[in-house]
Protein backbone atom coordinates (compact mmCIF):
# COMPACT_ATOMS: atom_id res chain seq x y z
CA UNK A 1 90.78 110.63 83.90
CA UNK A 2 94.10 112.36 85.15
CA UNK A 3 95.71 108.70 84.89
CA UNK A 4 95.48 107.06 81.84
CA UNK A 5 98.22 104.02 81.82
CA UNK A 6 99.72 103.91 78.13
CA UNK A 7 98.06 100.42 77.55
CA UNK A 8 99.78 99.51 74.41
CA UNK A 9 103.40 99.35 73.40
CA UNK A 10 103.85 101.38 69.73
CA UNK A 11 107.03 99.39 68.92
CA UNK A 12 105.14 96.40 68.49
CA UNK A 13 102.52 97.94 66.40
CA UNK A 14 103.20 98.22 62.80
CA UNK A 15 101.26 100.76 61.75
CA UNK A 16 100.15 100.67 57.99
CA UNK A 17 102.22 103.64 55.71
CA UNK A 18 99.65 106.29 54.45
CA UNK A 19 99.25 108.08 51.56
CA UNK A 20 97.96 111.46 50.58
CA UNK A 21 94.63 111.51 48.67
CA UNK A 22 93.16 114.85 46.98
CA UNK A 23 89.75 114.33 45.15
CA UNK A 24 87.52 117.00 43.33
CA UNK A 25 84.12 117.30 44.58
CA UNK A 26 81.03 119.23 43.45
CA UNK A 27 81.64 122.09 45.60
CA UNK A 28 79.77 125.16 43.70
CA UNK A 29 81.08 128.56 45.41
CA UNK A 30 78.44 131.79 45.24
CA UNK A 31 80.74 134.24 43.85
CA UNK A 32 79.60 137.75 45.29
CA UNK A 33 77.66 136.88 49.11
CA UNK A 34 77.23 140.49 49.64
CA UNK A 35 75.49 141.33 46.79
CA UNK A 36 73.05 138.28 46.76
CA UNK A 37 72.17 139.09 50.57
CA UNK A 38 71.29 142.40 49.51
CA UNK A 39 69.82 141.75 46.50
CA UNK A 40 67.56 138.92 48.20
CA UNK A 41 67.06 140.75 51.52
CA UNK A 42 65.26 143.82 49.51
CA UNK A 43 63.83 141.75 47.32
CA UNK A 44 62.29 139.73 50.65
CA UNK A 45 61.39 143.45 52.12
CA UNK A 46 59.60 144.17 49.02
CA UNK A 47 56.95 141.31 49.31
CA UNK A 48 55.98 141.92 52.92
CA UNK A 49 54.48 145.06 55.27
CA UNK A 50 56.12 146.11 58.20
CA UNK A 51 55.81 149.43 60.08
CA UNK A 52 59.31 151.91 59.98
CA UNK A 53 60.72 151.79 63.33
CA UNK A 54 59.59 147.98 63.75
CA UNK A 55 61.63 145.91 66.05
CA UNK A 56 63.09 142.97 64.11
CA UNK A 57 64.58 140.17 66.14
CA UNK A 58 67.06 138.25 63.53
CA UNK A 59 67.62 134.54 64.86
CA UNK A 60 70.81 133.44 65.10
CA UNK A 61 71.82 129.78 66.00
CA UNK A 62 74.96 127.89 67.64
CA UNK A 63 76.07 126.40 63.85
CA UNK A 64 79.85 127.42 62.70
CA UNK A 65 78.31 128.51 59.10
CA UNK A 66 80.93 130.12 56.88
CA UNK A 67 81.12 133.88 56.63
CA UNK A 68 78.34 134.05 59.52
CA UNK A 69 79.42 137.20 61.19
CA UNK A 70 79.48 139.06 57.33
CA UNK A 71 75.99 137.73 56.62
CA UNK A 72 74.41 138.54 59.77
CA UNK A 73 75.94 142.00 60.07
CA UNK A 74 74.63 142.59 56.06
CA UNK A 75 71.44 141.76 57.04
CA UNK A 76 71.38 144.26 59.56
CA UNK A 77 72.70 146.37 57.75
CA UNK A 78 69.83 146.26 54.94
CA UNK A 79 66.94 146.13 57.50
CA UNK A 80 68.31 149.30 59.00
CA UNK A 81 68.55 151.05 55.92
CA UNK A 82 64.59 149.83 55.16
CA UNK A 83 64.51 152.05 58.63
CA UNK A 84 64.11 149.26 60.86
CA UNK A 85 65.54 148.35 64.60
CA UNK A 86 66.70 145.31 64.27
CA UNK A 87 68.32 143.12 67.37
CA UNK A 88 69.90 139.39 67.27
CA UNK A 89 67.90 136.60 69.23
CA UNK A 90 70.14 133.29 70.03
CA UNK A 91 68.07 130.52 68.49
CA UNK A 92 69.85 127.23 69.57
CA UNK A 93 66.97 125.72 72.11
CA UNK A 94 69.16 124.23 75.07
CA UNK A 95 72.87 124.71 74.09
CA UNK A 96 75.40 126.67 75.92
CA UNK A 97 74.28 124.60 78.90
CA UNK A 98 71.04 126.12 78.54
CA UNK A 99 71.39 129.47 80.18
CA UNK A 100 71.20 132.93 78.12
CA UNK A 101 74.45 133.78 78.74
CA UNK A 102 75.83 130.70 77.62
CA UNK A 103 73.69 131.05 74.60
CA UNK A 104 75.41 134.77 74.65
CA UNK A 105 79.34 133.33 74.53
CA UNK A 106 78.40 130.86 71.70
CA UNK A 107 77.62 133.92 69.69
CA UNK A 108 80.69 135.45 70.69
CA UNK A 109 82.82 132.52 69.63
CA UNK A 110 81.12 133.13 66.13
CA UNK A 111 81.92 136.74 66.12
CA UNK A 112 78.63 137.87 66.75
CA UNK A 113 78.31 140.46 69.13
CA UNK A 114 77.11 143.80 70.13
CA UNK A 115 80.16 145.57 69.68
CA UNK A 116 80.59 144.04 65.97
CA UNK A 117 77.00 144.16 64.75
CA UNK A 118 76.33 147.23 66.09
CA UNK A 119 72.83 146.07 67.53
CA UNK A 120 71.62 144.63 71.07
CA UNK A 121 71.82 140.87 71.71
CA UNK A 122 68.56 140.10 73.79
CA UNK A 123 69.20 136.75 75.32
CA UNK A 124 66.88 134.76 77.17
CA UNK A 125 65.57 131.08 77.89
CA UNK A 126 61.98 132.66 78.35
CA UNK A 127 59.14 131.45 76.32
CA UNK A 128 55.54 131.54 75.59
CA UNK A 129 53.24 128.95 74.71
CA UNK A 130 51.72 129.67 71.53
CA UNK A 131 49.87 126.08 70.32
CA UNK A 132 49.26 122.39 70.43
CA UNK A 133 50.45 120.15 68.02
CA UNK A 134 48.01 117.51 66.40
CA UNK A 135 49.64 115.27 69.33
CA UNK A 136 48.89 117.47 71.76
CA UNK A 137 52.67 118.91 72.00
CA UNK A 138 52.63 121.75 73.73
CA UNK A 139 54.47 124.76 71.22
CA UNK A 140 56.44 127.06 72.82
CA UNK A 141 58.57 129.84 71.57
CA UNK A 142 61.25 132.28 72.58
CA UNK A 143 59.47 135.33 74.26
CA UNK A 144 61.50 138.32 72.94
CA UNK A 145 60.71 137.57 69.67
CA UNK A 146 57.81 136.52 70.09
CA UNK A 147 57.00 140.25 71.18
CA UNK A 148 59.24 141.81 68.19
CA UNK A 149 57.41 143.39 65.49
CA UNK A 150 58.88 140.52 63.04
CA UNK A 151 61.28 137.69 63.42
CA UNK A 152 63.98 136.43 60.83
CA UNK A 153 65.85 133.12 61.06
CA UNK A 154 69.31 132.76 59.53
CA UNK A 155 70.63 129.39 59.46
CA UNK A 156 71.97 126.34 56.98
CA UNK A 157 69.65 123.71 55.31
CA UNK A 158 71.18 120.45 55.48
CA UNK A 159 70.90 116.78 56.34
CA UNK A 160 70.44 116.24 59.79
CA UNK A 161 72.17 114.08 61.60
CA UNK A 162 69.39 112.25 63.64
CA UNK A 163 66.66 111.56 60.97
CA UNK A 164 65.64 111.59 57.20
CA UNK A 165 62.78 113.52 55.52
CA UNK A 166 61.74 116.11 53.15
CA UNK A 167 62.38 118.81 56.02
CA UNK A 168 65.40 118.21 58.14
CA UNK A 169 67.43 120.69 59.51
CA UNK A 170 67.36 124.52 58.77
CA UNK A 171 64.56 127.29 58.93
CA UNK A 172 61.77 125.01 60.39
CA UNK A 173 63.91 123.32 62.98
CA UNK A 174 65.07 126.55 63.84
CA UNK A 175 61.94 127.79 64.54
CA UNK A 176 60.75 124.87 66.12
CA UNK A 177 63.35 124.02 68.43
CA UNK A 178 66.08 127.35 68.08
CA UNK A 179 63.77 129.86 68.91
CA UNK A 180 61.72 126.83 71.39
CA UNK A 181 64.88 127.44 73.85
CA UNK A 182 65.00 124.68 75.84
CA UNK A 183 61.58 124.05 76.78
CA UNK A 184 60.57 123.69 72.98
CA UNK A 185 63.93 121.14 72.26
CA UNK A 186 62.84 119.26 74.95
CA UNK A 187 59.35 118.41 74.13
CA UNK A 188 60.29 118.14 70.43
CA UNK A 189 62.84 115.80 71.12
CA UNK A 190 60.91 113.43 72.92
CA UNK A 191 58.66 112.51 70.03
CA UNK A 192 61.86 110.49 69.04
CA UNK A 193 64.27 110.92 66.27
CA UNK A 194 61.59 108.57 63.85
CA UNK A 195 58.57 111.19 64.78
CA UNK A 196 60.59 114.61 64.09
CA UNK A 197 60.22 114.48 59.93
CA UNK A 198 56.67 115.38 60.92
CA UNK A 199 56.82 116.99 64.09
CA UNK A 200 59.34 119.73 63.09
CA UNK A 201 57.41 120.51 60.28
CA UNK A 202 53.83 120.50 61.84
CA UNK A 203 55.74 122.88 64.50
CA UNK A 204 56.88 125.30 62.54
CA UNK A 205 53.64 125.79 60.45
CA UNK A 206 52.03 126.53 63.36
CA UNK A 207 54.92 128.82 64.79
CA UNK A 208 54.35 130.71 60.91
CA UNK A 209 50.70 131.19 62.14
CA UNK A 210 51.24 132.59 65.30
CA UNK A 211 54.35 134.42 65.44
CA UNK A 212 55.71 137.68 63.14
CA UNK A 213 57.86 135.87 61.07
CA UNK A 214 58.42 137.87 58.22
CA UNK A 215 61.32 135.28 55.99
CA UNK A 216 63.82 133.70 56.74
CA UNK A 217 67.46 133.61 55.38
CA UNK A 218 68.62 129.91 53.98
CA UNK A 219 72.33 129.01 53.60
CA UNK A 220 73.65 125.94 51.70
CA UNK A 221 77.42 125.38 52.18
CA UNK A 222 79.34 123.20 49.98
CA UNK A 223 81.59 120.45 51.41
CA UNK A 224 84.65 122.44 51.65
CA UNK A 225 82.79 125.06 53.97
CA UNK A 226 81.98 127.63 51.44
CA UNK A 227 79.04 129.30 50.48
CA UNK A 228 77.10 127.54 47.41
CA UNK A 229 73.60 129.33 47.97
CA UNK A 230 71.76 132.10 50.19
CA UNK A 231 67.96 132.53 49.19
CA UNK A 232 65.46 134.47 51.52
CA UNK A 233 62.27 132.46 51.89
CA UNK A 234 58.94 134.25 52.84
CA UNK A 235 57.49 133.34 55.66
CA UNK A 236 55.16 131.11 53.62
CA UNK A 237 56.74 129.51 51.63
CA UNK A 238 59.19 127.51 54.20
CA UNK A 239 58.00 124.04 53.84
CA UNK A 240 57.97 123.90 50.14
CA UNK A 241 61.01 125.63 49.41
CA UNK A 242 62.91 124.13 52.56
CA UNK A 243 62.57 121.24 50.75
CA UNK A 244 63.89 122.09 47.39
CA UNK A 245 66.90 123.22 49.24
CA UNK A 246 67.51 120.25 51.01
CA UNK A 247 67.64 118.32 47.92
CA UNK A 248 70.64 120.83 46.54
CA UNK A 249 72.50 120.73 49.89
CA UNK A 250 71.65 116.51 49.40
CA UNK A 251 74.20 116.27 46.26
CA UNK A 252 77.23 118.43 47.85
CA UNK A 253 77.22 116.14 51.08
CA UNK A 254 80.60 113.75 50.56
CA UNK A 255 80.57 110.92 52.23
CA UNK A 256 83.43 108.25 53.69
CA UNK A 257 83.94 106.88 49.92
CA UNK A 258 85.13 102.98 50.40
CA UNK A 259 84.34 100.61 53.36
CA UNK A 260 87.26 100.83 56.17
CA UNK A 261 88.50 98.87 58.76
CA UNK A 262 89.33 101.93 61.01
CA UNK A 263 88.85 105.40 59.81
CA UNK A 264 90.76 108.13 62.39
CA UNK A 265 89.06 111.07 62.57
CA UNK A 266 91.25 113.73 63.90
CA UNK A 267 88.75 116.47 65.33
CA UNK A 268 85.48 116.58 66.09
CA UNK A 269 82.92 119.27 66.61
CA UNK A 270 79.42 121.47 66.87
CA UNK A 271 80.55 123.66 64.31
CA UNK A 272 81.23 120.61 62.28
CA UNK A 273 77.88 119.01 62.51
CA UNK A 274 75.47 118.85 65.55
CA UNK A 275 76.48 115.36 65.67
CA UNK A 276 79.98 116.22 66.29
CA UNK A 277 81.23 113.69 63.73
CA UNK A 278 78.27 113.79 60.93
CA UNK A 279 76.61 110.50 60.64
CA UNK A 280 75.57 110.79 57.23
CA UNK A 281 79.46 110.61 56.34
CA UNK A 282 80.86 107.92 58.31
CA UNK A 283 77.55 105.73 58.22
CA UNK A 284 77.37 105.52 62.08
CA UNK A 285 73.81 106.93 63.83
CA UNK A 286 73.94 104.52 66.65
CA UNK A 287 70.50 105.47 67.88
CA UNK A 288 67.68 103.27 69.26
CA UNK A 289 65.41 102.58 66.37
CA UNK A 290 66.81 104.60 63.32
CA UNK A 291 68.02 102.78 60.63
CA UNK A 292 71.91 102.42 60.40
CA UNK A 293 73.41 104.05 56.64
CA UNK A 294 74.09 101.03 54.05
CA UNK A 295 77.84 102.96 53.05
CA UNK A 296 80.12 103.15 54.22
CA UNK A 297 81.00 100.24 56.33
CA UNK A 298 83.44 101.25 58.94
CA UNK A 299 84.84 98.75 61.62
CA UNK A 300 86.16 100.78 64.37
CA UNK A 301 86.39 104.88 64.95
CA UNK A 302 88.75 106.77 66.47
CA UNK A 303 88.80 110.27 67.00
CA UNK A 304 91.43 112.16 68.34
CA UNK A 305 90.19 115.79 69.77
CA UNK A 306 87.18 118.29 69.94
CA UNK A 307 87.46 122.10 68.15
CA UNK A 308 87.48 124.94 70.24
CA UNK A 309 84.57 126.32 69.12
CA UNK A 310 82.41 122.85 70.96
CA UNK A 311 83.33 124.67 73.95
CA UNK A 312 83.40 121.43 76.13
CA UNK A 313 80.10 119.50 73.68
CA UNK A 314 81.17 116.83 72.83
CA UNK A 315 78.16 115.28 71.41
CA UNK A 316 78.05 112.58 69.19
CA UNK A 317 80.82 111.13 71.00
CA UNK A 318 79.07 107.83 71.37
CA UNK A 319 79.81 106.83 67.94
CA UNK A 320 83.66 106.18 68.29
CA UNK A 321 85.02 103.30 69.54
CA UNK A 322 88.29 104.92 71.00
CA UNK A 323 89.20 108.47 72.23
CA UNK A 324 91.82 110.09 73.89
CA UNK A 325 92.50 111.45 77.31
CA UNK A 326 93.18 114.95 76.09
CA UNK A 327 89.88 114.77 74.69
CA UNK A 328 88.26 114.19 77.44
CA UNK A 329 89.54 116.85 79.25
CA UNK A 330 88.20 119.45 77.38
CA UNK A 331 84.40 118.15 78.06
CA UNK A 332 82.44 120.90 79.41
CA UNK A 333 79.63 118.09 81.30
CA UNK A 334 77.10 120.65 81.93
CA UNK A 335 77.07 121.63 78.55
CA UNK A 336 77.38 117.83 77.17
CA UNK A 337 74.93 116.32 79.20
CA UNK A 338 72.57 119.11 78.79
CA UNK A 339 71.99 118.83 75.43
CA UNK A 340 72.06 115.27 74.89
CA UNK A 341 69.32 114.67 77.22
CA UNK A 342 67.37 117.48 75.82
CA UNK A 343 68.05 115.77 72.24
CA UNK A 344 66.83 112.80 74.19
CA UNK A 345 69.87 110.87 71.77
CA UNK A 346 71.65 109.69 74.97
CA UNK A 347 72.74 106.62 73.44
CA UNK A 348 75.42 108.93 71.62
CA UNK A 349 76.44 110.61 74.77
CA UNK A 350 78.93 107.04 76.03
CA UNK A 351 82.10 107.78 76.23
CA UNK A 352 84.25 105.41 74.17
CA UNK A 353 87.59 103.84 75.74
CA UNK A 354 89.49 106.90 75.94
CA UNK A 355 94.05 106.05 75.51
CA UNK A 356 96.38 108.35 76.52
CA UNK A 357 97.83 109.59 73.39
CA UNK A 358 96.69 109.55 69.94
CA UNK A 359 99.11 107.07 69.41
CA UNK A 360 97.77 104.79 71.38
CA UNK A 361 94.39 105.19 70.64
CA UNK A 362 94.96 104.51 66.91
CA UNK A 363 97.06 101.28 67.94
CA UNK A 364 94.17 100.38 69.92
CA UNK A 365 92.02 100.16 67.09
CA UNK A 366 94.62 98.67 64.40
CA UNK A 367 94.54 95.85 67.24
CA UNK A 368 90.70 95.27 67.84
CA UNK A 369 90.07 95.24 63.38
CA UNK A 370 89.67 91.82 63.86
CA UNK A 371 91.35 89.07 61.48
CA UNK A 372 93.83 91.79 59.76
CA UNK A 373 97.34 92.74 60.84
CA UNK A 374 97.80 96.34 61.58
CA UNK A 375 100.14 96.62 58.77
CA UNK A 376 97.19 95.75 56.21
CA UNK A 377 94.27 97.12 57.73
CA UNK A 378 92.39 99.51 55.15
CA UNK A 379 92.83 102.42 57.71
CA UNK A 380 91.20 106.37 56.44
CA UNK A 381 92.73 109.33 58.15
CA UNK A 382 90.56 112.46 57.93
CA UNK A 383 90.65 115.85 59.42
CA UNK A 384 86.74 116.32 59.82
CA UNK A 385 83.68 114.93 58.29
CA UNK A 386 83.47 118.10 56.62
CA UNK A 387 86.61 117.79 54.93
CA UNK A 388 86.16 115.01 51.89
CA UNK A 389 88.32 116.32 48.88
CA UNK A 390 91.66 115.24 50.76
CA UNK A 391 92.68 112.52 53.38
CA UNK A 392 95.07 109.92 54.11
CA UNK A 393 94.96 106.25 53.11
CA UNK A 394 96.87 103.04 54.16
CA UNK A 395 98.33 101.05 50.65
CA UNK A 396 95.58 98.56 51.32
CA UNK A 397 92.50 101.20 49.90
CA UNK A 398 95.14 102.41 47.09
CA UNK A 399 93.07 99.97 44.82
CA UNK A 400 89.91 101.07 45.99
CA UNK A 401 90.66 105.05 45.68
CA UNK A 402 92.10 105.05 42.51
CA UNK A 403 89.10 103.55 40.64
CA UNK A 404 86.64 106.43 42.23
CA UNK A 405 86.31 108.95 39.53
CA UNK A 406 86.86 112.01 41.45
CA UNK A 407 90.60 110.54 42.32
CA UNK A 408 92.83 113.32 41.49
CA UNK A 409 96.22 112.37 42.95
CA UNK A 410 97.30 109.53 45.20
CA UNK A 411 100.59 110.32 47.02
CA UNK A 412 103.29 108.21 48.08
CA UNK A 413 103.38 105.78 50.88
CA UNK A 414 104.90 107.69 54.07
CA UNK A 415 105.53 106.49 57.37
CA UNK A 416 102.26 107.55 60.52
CA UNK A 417 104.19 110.00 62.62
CA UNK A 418 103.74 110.95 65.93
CA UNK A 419 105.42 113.32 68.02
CA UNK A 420 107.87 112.40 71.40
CA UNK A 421 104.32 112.90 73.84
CA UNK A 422 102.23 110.72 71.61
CA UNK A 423 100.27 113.39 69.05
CA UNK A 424 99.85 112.27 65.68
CA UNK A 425 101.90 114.32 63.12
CA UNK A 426 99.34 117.59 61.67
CA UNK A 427 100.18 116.99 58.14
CA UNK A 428 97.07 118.75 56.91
């Protein structure tokens, strides 16, 4: 990849003139997180029996959720003062390349580590098998806390990426596949992304029956990033209540609002959705036998470079039609390949043509929207799919964004810009 020719020739692309779009969107914001974690931890305490001096493994995944570091190290915090030991357990089944220390630096990336919560991080890809699913899936779950004298998961509820259903990802997948390490994504995953509304589920009950799980800790972010919700959920009340959560985090997910001929995406990333670029927004899944999104209806894809915090995943990838080089320098293979073939979602693991320079990758697209000129092409610009409530539009959607009834403003037409090696203009 060292020698990517510039293919195209900017001068005789006329790209389309953009303007500035800023929208409101439902994005509720919990006012005071530490006092709800505490208030909900002791309330959680309260309901359930545990022995002082137990040894409480707290399940942490590989998700960028807002404010993670302050609500882990609360948690702690209150379980301690209940005169508990509690330690952190990575729960992210086979990423960081699928060793324990790997697992280890993901944490560190989040700011969770020893030296901050002021507790051991026990990291290992060690399990036990604890069941059989109705299939004849083989359970298996992550040994430490397995042995612990109680387990709780922290993570988000939200839509996954993969598959629809009343359960989709937060406590029960992380129990199912987090704290399943690798061996327990694996064999999860290869029920197929149609099968795992019912396997994840059926998993998890049966982790609930045979592990300590005491409750877990449930997150809903709005679509700016922010906390909107934090509720503890006992240990048996996951399913139901997982599902009444999934419903809230449902109607703060934005979405790519009119059809596009090429929407430019300029980062990607894990901490952004597991997909890298979340399906549910742009309307792309692109994976043997699950049913595409009806909206939106985007041509072509480009995205532009990964976050930091992938470290080197760049799954999802698949999904774009056109990448660039320094993109693809910054893929960590072991880590890429490892979990899309434990995700067993390798269709999203090609690697799209990847053009030297954004530049060129974004004239590469304007020229394969077939039928249009570049000039008129209804092109989106967007920073993330995480980030909804403002993005840049070429005059052809003006039409289109101004009759959508969260339109606040609508800026004027400027000029694309890009820098003298090729990088798009950060206007954010």
């Amino acid at each position: 990849m060292s020698m990517i020719p510039s293919i195209f020739f900017p001068e005789k692309i006329n790209f389309p003139k953009m303007l500035r779009v800023t929208r409101k969107l439902n994005t509720p914001v919990l006012d005071n997180i530490e006092k709800t974690i505490r208030d909900e931890i002791k309330d959680g305490l309260s309901k359930i029996s545990i022995k002082a001096g137990g040894k409480i493994a707290v399940a942490v995944g590989s998700r960028g959720i807002g404010n993670l570091p302050k609500i882990v190290g609360i948690v702690i915090s209150e379980l301690k003062e209940k005169g508990l030991n509690p330690f952190i357990v990575p729960a992210m089944g086979s990423h960081g390349g699928a060793t324990a220390e790997g697992q280890r630096e993901i944490l560190k990336h989040y700011g969770i580590t020893e030296e901050n919560m002021s507790v051991p991080i026990k990291a290992s890809m060690e399990v036990v098998k604890i069941g059989n699913t109705s299939k004849g899936m083989p359970v298996y779950f992550d040994k430490i806390a397995f042995e612990s004298d109680g387990i709780i998961p922290i993570n988000r509820v939200k839509k996954h990426t993969d598959f629809t259903g009343p359960i989709e990802s937060g406590l029960c997948k992380m129990l199912a596949i987090g704290l399943g390490k690798e061996m327990g994504a694996i064999n999860i995953h290869r029920v197929g992304p149609s099968n795992l509304a019912k396997t994840i589920p059926e998993t998890a009950q049966i982790i609930i029956n045979k592990t300590p799980i005491l409750f877990g800790v449930a997150i809903i972010e709005n679509s700016n990033h922010q906390i909107a919700k934090i509720k503890v959920v006992l240990a048996s009340d996951f399913i139901t209540e997982e599902t009444k959560l999934l419903e809230f985090a449902n109607s703060l997910l934005p979405k790519v609002p009119v059809d596009t001929d090429l929407l430019i995406v300029d980062e990607m990333g894990k901490e952004i959705s597991g997909a890298g670029m979340d399906p549910n927004v742009i309307g792309r899944v692109f994976i043997n036998g699950d049913k595409e999104p009806n909206k939106p209806k985007i041509f072509r894809v480009v995205v532009l470079d990964v976050t930091a915090l992938s470290n080197g995943n760049v799954s999802g990838l698949g999904v774009a039609d056109f990448t660039t080089k320094h993109l693809i320098d910054k893929i960590d293979f072991q880590v890429f390949y490892t979990n899309e073939l434990v995700s067993g979602s390798t269709e999203t693991a090609k690697i799209p043509m990847a053009l030297a320079t954004d530049r060129d990758a974004i004239a590469a697209g304007l020229n394969s929207c077939w039928m249009i000129s570049a000039e008129k092409a209804r092109v989106m610009r967007i920073k993330n799919t995480m980030i909804l409530d403002e993005f840049y539009i070429s005059e052809a959607l003006r039409n289109d964004i101004e009759k959508l009834p969260d339109t606040i403003s609508i800026g004027t037409p400027r000029t694309m810009r890009f820098n003298k090696d090729g990088y798009i203009c950060n206007d954010w």
